[in-house]
N, C-alpha and C. Protein backbone atom coordinates (compact mmCIF):
# COMPACT_ATOMS: atom_id res chain seq x y z
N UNK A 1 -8.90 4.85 -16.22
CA UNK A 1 -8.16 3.93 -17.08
C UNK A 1 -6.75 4.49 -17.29
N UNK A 2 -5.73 3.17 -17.47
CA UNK A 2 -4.58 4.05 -17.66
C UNK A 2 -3.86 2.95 -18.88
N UNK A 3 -3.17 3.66 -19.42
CA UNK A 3 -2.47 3.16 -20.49
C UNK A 3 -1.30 2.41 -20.78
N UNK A 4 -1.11 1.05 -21.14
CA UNK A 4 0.21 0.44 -20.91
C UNK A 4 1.44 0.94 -20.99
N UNK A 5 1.26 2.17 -22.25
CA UNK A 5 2.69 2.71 -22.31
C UNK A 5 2.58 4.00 -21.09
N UNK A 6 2.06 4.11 -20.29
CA UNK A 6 1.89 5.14 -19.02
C UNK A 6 2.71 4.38 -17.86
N UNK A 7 2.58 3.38 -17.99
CA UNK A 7 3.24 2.29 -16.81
C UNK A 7 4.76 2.73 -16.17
N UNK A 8 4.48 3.41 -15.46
CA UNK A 8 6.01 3.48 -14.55
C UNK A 8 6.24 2.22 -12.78
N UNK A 9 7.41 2.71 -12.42
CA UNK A 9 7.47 1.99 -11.54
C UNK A 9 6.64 2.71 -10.22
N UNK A 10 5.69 1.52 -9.16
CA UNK A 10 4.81 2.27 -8.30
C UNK A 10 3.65 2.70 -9.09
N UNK A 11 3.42 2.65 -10.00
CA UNK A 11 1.87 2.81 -10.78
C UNK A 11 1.01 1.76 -10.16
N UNK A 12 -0.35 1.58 -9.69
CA UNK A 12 -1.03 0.64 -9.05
C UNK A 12 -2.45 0.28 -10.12
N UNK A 13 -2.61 -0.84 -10.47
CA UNK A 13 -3.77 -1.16 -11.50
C UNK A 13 -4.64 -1.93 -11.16
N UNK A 14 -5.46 -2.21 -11.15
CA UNK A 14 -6.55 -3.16 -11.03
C UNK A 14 -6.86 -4.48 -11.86
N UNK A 15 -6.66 -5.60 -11.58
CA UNK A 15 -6.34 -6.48 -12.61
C UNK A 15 -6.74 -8.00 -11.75
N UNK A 16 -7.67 -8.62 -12.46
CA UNK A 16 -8.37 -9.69 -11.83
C UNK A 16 -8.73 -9.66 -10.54
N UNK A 17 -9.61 -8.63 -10.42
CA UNK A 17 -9.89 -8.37 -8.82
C UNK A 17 -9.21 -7.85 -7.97
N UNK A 18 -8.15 -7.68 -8.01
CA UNK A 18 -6.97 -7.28 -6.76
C UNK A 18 -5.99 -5.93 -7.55
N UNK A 19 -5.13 -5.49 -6.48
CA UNK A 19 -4.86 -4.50 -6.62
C UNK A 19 -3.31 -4.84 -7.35
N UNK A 20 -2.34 -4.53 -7.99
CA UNK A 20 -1.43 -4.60 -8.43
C UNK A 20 -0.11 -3.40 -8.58
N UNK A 21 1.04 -3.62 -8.68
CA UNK A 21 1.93 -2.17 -8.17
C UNK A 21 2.97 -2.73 -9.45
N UNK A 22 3.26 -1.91 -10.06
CA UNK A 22 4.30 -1.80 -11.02
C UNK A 22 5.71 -1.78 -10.99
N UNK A 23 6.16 -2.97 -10.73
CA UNK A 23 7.66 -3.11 -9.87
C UNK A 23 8.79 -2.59 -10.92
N UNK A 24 8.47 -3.40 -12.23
CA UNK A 24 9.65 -3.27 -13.45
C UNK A 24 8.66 -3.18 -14.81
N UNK A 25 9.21 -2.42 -15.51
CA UNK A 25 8.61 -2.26 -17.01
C UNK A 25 9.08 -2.20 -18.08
N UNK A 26 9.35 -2.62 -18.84
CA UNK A 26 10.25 -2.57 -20.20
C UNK A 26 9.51 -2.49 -21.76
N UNK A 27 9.27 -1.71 -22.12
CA UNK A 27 8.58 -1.21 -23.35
C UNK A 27 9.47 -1.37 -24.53
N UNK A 28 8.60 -2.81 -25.22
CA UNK A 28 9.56 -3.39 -25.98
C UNK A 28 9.20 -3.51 -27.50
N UNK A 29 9.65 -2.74 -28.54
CA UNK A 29 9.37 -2.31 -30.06
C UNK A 29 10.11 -3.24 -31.07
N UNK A 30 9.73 -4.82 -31.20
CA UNK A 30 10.43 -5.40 -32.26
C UNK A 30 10.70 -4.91 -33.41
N UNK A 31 11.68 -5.22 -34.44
CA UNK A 31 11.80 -5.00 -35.62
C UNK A 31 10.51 -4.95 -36.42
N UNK A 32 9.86 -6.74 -36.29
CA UNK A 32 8.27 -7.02 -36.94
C UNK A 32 7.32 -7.39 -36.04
N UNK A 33 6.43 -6.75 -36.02
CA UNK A 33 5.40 -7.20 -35.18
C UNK A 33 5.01 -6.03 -34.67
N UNK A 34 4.17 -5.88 -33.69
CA UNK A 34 4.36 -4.64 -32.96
C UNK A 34 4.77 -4.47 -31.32
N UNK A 35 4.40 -3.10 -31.35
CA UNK A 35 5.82 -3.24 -29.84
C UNK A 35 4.28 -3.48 -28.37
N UNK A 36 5.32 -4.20 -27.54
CA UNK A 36 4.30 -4.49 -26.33
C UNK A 36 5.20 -4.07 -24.66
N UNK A 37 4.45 -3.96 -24.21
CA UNK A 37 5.17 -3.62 -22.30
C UNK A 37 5.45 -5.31 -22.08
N UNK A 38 6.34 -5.19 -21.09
CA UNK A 38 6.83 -6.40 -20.68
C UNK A 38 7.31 -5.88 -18.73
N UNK A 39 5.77 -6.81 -18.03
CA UNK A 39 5.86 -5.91 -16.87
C UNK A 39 6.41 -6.80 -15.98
N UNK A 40 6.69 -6.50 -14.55
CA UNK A 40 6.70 -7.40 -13.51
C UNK A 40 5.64 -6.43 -12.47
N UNK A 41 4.97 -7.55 -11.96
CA UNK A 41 3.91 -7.01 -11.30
C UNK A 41 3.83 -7.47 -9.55
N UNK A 42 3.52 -7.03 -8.83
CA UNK A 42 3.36 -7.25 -7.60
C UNK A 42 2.03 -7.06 -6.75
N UNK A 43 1.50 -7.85 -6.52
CA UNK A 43 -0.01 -7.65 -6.13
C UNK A 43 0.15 -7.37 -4.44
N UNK A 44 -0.48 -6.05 -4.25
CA UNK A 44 -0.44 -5.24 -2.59
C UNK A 44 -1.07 -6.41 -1.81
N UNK A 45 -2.39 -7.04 -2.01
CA UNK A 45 -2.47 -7.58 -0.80
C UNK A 45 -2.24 -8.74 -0.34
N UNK A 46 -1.28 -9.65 -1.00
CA UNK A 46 -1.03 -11.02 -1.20
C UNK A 46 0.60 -10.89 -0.99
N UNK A 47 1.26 -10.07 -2.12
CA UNK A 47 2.62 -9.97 -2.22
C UNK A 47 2.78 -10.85 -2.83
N UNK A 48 1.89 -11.43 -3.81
CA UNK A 48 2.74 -12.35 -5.25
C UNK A 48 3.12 -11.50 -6.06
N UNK A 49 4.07 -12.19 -6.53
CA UNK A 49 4.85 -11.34 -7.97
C UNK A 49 4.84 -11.94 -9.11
N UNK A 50 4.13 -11.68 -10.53
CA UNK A 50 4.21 -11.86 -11.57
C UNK A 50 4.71 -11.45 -12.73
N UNK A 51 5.04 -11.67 -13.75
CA UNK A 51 5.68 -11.42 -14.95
C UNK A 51 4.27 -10.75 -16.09
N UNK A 52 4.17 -10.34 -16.81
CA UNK A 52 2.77 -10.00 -17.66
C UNK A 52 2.85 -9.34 -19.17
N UNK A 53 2.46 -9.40 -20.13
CA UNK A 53 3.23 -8.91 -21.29
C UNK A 53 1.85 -8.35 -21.58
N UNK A 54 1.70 -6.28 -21.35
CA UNK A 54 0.38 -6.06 -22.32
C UNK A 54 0.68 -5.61 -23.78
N UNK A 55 -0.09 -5.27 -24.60
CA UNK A 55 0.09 -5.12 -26.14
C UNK A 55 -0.02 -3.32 -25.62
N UNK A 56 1.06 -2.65 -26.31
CA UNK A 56 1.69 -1.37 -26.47
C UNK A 56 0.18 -0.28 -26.56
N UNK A 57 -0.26 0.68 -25.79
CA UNK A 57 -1.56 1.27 -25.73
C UNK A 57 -2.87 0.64 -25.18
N UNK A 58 -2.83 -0.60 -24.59
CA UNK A 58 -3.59 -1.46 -23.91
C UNK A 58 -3.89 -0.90 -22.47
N UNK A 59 -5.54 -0.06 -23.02
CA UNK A 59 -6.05 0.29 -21.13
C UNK A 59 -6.67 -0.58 -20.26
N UNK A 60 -6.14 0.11 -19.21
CA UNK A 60 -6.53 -1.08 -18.01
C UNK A 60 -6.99 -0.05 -16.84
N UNK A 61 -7.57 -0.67 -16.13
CA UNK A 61 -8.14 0.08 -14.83
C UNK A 61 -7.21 0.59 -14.15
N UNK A 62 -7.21 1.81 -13.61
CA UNK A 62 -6.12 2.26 -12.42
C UNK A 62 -6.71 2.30 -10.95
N UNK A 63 -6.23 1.55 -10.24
CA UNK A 63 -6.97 1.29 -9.01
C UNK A 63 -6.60 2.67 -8.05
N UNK A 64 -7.89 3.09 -7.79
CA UNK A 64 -8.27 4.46 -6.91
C UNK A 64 -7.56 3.93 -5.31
N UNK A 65 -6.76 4.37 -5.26
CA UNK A 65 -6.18 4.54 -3.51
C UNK A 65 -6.30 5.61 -2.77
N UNK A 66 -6.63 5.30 -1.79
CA UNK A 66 -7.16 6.56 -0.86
C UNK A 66 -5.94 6.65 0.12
N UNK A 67 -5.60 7.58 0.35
CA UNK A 67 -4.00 8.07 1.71
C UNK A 67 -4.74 8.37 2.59
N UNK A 68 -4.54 8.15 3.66
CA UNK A 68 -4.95 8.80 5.28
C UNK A 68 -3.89 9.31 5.95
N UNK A 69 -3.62 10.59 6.42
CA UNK A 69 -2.73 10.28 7.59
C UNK A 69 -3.62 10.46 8.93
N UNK A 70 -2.98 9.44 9.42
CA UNK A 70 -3.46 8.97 10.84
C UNK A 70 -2.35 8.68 11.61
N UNK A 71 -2.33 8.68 13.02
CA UNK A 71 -1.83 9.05 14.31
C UNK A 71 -2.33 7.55 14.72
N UNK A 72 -1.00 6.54 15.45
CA UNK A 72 -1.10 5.64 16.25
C UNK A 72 -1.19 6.11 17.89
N UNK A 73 -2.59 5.64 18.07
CA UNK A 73 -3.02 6.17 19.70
C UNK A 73 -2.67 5.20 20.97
N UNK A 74 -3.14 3.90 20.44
CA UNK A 74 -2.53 2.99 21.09
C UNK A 74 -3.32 1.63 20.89
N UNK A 75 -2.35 0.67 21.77
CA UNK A 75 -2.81 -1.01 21.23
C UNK A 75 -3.57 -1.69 22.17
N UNK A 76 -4.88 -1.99 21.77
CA UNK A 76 -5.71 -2.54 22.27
C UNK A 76 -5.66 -3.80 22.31
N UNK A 77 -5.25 -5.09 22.86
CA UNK A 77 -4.56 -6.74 22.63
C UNK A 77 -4.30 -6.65 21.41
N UNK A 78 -4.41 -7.35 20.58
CA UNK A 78 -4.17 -7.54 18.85
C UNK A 78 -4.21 -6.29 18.13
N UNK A 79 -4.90 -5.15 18.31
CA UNK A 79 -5.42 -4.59 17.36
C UNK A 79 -5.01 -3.41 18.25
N UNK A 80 -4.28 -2.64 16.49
CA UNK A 80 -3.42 -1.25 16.67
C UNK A 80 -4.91 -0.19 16.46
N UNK A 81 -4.68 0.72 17.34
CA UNK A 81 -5.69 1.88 17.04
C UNK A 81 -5.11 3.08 16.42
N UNK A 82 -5.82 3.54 15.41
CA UNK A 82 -5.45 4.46 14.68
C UNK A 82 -6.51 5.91 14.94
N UNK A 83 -6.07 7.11 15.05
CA UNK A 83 -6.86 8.08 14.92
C UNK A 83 -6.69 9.04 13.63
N UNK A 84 -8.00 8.73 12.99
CA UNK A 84 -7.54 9.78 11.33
C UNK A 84 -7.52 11.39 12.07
N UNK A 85 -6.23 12.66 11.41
CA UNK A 85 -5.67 13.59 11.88
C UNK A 85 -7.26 14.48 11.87
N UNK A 86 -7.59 14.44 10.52
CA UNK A 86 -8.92 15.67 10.73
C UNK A 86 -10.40 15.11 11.01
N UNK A 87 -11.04 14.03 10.94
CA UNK A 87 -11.86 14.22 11.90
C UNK A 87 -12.44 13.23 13.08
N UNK A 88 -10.80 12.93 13.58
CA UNK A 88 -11.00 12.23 14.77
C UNK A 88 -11.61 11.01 14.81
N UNK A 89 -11.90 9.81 13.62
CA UNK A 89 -12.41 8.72 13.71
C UNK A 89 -11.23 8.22 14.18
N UNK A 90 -11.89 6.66 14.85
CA UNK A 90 -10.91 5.92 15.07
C UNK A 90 -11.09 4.80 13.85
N UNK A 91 -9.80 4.12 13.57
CA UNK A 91 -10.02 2.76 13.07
C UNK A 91 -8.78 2.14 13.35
N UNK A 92 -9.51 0.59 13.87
CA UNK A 92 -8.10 -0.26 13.87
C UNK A 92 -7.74 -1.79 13.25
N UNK A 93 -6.69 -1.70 13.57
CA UNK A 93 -5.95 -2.47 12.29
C UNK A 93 -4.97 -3.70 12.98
N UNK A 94 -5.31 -4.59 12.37
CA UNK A 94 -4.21 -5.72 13.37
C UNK A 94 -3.06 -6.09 12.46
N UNK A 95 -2.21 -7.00 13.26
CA UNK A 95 -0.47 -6.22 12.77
C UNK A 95 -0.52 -6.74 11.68
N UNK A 96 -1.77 -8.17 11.81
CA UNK A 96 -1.36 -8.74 9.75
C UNK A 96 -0.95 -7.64 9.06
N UNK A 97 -2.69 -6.65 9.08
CA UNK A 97 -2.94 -5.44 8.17
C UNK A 97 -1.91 -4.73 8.12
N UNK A 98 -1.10 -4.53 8.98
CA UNK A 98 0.47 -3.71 9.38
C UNK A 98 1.17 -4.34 8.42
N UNK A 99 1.69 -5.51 8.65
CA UNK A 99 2.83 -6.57 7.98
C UNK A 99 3.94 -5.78 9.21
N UNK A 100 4.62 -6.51 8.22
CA UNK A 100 5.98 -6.33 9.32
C UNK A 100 6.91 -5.25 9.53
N UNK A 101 6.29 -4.11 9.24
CA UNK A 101 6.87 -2.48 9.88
C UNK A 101 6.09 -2.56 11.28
N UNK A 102 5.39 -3.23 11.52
CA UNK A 102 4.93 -3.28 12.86
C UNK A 102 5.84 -2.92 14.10
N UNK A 103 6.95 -3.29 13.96
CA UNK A 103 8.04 -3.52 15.05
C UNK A 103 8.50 -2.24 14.86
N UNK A 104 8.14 -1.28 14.11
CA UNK A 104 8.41 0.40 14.39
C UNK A 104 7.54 1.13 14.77
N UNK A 105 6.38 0.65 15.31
CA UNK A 105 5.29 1.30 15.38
C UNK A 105 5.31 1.69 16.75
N UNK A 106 5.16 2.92 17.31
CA UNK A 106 5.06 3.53 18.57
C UNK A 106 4.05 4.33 18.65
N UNK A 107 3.70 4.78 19.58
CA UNK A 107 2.41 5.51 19.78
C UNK A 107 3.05 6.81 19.36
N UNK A 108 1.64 7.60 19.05
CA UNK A 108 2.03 9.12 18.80
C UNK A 108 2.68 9.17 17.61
N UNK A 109 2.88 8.05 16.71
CA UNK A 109 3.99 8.03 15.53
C UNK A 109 2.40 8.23 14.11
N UNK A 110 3.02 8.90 13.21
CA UNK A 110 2.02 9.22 12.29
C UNK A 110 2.27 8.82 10.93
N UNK A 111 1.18 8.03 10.77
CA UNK A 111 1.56 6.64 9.28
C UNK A 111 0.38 7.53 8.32
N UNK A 112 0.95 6.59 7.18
CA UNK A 112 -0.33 7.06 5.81
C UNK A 112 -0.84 5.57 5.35
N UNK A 113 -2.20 5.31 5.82
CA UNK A 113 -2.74 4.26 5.79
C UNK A 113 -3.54 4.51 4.37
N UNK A 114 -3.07 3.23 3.45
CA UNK A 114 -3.53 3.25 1.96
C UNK A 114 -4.67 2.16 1.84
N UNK A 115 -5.78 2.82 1.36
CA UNK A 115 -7.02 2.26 1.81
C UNK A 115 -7.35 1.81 0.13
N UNK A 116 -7.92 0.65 -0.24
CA UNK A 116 -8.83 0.64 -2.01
C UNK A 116 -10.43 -0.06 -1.57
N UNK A 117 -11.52 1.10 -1.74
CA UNK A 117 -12.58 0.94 -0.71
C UNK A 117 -12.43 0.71 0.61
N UNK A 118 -12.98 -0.21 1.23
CA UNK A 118 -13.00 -0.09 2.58
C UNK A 118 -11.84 -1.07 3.30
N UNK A 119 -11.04 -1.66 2.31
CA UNK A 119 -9.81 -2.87 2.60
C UNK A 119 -8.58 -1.75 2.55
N UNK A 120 -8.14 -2.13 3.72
CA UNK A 120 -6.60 -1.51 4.46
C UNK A 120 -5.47 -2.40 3.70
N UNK A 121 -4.69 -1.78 2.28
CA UNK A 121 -4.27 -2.64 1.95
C UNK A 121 -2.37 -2.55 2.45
N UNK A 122 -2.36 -1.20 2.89
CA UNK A 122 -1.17 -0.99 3.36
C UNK A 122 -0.95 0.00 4.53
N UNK A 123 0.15 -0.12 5.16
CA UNK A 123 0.23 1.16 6.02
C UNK A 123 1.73 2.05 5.84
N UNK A 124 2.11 2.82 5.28
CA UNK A 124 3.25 3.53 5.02
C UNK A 124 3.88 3.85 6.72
N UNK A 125 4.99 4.00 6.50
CA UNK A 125 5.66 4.46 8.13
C UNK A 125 6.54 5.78 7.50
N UNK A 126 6.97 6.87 7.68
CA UNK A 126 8.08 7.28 7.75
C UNK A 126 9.30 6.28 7.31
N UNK A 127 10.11 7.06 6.24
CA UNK A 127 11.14 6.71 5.50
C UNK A 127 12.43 6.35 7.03
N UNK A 128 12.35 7.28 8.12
CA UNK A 128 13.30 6.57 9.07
C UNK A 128 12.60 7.39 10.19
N UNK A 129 12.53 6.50 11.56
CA UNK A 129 12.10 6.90 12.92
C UNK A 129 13.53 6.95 14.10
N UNK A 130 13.15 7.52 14.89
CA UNK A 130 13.78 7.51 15.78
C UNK A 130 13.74 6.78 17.06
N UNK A 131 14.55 6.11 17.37
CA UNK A 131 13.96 4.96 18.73
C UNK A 131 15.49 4.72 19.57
N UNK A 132 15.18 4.17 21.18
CA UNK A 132 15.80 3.91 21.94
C UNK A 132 16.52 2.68 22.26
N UNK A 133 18.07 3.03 22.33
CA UNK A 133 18.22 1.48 22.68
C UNK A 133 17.92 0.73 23.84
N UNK A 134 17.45 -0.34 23.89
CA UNK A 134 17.09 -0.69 25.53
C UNK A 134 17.95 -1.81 25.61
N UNK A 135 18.56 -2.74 24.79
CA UNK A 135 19.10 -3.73 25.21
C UNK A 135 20.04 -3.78 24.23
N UNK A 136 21.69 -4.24 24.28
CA UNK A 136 22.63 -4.69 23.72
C UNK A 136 23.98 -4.72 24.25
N UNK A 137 24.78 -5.38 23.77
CA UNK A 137 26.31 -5.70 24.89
C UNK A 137 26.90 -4.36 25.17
N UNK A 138 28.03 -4.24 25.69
CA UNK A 138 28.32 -3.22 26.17
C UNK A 138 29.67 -2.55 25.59
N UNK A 139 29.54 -1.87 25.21
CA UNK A 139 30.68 -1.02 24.25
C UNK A 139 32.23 -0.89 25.29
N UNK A 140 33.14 -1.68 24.78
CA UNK A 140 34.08 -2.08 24.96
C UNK A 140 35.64 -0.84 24.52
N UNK A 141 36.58 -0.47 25.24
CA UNK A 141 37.66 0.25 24.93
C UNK A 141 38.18 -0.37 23.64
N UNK A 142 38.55 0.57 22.89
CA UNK A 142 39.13 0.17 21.58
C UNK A 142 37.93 -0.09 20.30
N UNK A 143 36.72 0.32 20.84
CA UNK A 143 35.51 0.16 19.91
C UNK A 143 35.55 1.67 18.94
N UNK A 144 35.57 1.33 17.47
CA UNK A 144 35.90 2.39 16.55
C UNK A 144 34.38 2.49 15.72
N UNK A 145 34.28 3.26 15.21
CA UNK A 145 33.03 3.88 14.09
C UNK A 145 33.43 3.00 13.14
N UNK A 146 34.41 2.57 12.13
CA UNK A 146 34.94 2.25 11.32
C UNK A 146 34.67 0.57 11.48
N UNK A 147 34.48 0.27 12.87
CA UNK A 147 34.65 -1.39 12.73
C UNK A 147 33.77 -2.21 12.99
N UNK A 148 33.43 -3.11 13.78
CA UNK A 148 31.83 -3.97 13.18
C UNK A 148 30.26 -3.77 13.48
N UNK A 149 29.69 -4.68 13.40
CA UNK A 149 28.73 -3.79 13.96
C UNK A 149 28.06 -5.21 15.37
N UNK A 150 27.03 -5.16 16.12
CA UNK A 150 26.56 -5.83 16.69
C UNK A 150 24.95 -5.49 16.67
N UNK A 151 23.75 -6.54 17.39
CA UNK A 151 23.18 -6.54 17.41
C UNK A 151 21.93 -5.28 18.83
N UNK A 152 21.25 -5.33 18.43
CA UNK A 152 20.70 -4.16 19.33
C UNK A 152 19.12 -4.23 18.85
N UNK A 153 18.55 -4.45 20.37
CA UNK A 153 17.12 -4.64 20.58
C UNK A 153 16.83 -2.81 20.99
N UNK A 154 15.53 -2.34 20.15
CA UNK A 154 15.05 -0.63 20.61
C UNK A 154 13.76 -0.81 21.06
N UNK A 155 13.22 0.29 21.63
CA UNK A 155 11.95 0.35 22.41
C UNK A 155 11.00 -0.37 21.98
N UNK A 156 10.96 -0.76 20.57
CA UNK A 156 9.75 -1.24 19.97
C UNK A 156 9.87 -2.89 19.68
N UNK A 157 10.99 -3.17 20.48
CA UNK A 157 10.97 -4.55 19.88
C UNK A 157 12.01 -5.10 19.08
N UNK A 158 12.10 -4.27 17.84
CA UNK A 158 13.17 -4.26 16.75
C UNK A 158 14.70 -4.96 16.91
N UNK A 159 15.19 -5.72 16.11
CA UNK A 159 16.74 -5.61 16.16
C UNK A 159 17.31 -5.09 15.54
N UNK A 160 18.12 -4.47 15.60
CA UNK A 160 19.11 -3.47 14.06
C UNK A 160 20.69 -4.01 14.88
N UNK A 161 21.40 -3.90 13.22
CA UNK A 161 22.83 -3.71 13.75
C UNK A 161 23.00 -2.96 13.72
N UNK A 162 23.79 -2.71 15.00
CA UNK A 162 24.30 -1.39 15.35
C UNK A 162 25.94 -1.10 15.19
N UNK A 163 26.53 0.08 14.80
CA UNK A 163 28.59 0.04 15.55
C UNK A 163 28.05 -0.27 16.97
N UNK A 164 29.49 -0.61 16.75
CA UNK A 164 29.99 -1.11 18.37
C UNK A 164 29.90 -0.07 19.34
N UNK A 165 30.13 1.14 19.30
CA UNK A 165 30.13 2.23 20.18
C UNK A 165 28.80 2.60 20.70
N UNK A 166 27.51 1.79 20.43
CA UNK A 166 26.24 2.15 20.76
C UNK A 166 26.03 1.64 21.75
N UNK A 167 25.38 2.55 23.09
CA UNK A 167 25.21 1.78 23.86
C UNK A 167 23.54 1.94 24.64
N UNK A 168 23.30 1.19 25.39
CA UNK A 168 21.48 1.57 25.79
C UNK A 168 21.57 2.66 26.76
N UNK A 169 20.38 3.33 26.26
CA UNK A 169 19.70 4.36 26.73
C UNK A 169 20.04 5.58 25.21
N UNK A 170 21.00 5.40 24.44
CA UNK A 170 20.98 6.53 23.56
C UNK A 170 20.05 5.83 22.49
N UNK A 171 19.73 7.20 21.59
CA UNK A 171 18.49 7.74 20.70
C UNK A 171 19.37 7.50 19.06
N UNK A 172 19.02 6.25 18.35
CA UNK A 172 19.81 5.68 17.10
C UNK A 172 18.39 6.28 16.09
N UNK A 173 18.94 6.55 14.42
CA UNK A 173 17.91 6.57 13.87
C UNK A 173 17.80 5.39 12.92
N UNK A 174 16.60 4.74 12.64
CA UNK A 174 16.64 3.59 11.63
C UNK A 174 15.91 3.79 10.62
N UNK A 175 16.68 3.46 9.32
CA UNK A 175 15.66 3.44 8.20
C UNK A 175 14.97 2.41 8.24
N UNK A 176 13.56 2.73 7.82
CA UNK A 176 12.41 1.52 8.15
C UNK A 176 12.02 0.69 6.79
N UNK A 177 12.60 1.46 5.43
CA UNK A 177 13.05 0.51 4.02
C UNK A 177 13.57 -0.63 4.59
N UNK A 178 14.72 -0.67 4.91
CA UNK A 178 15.56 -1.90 4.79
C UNK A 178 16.27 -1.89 6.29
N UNK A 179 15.69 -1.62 7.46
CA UNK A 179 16.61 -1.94 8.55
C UNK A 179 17.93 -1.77 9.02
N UNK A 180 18.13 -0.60 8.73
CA UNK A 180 19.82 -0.12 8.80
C UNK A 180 20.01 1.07 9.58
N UNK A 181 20.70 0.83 10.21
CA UNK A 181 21.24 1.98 11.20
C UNK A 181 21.69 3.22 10.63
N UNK A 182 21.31 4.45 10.90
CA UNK A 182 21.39 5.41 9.84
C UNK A 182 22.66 6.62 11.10
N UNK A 183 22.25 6.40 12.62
CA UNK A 183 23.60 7.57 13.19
C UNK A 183 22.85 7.53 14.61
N UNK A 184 23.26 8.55 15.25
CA UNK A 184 22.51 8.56 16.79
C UNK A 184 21.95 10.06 16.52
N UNK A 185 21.35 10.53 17.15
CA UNK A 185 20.17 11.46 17.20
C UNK A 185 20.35 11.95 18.69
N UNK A 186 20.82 13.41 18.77
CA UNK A 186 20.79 14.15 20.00
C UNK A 186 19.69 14.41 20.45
């Protein structure tokens, strides 16, 4: 059990069946009355987002998540295979279960798959990977660091904007938060 005034952001609760993640919280002490949390909530396996007001010391379930790290081995038609690191099970997961970090996913790459019982409700990637460019226009004289950017397809599928000075076959790194070109990688 955990306690309303415990509520930070990324806290995960259990609440009408499903799992829930603690986006925003505001712990709010009127003049009269007494003071209550005022949450915004985000449910992991749906991705609705709600608003929720509990009364100030109000326990609630804390939903038990299990971390794996596991090793992507490779893709069997639909379905990504995963090998857990210590004792070699396999389990796999199709890209729904992924969502859409999918398009960073390479073999040999090592995720933390967040399990609540036996439902895969997320798969973590690395904060930024490293990948190849294979396709984009061709870097032109007079192309500066400083000036725009263009589009660029990498090994996995992905598009990122890239500067202009990038060209295919070099090694870019991308943050996998928000899709942004982070430098090139020797």
């Amino acid at each position: 059990m955990i306690s309303s005034n415990d509520f930070r952001s990324g806290v995960s609760i259990e609440l009408d069946g499903s799992v829930w993640r603690v986006v925003e919280f505001l712990h709010v002490k009127p003049g009269k009355g007494s003071a209550f949390v005022r949450t915004k909530l985000k449910n992991v396996q749906s991705g609705n987002v709600m608003e929720r007001t509990f009364r100030a010391g109000e326990s609630l379930p804390q939903a038990n998540l299990e971390k794996n790290t596991m090793q992507h081995t490779y893709k069997d038609g639909d379905d990504f295979v995963f090998m857990e690191m210590e004792t070699y099970d396999e389990a796999r997961l199709s890209a729904k279960q992924i969502g859409d970090r999918v398009k960073y996913l390479k073999e040999g790459m090592e995720v933390n798959v967040v399990r609540w019982g036996e439902q895969v409700l997320e798969v973590e990637l690395p904060n930024s990977v490293v990948l190849e460019v294979t396709q984009t226009d061709p870097g032109l004289k007079g192309d500066t660091a400083t000036g725009g950017t263009k589009p660029a397809i990498v090994e996995t599928g992905a598009q990122i904007m890239v500067p202009l000075f990038i060209t295919i076959g070099e090694r870019i790194k991308v943050d996998t938060r928000n899709d942004s070109y982070l430098g090139r990688e020797q």
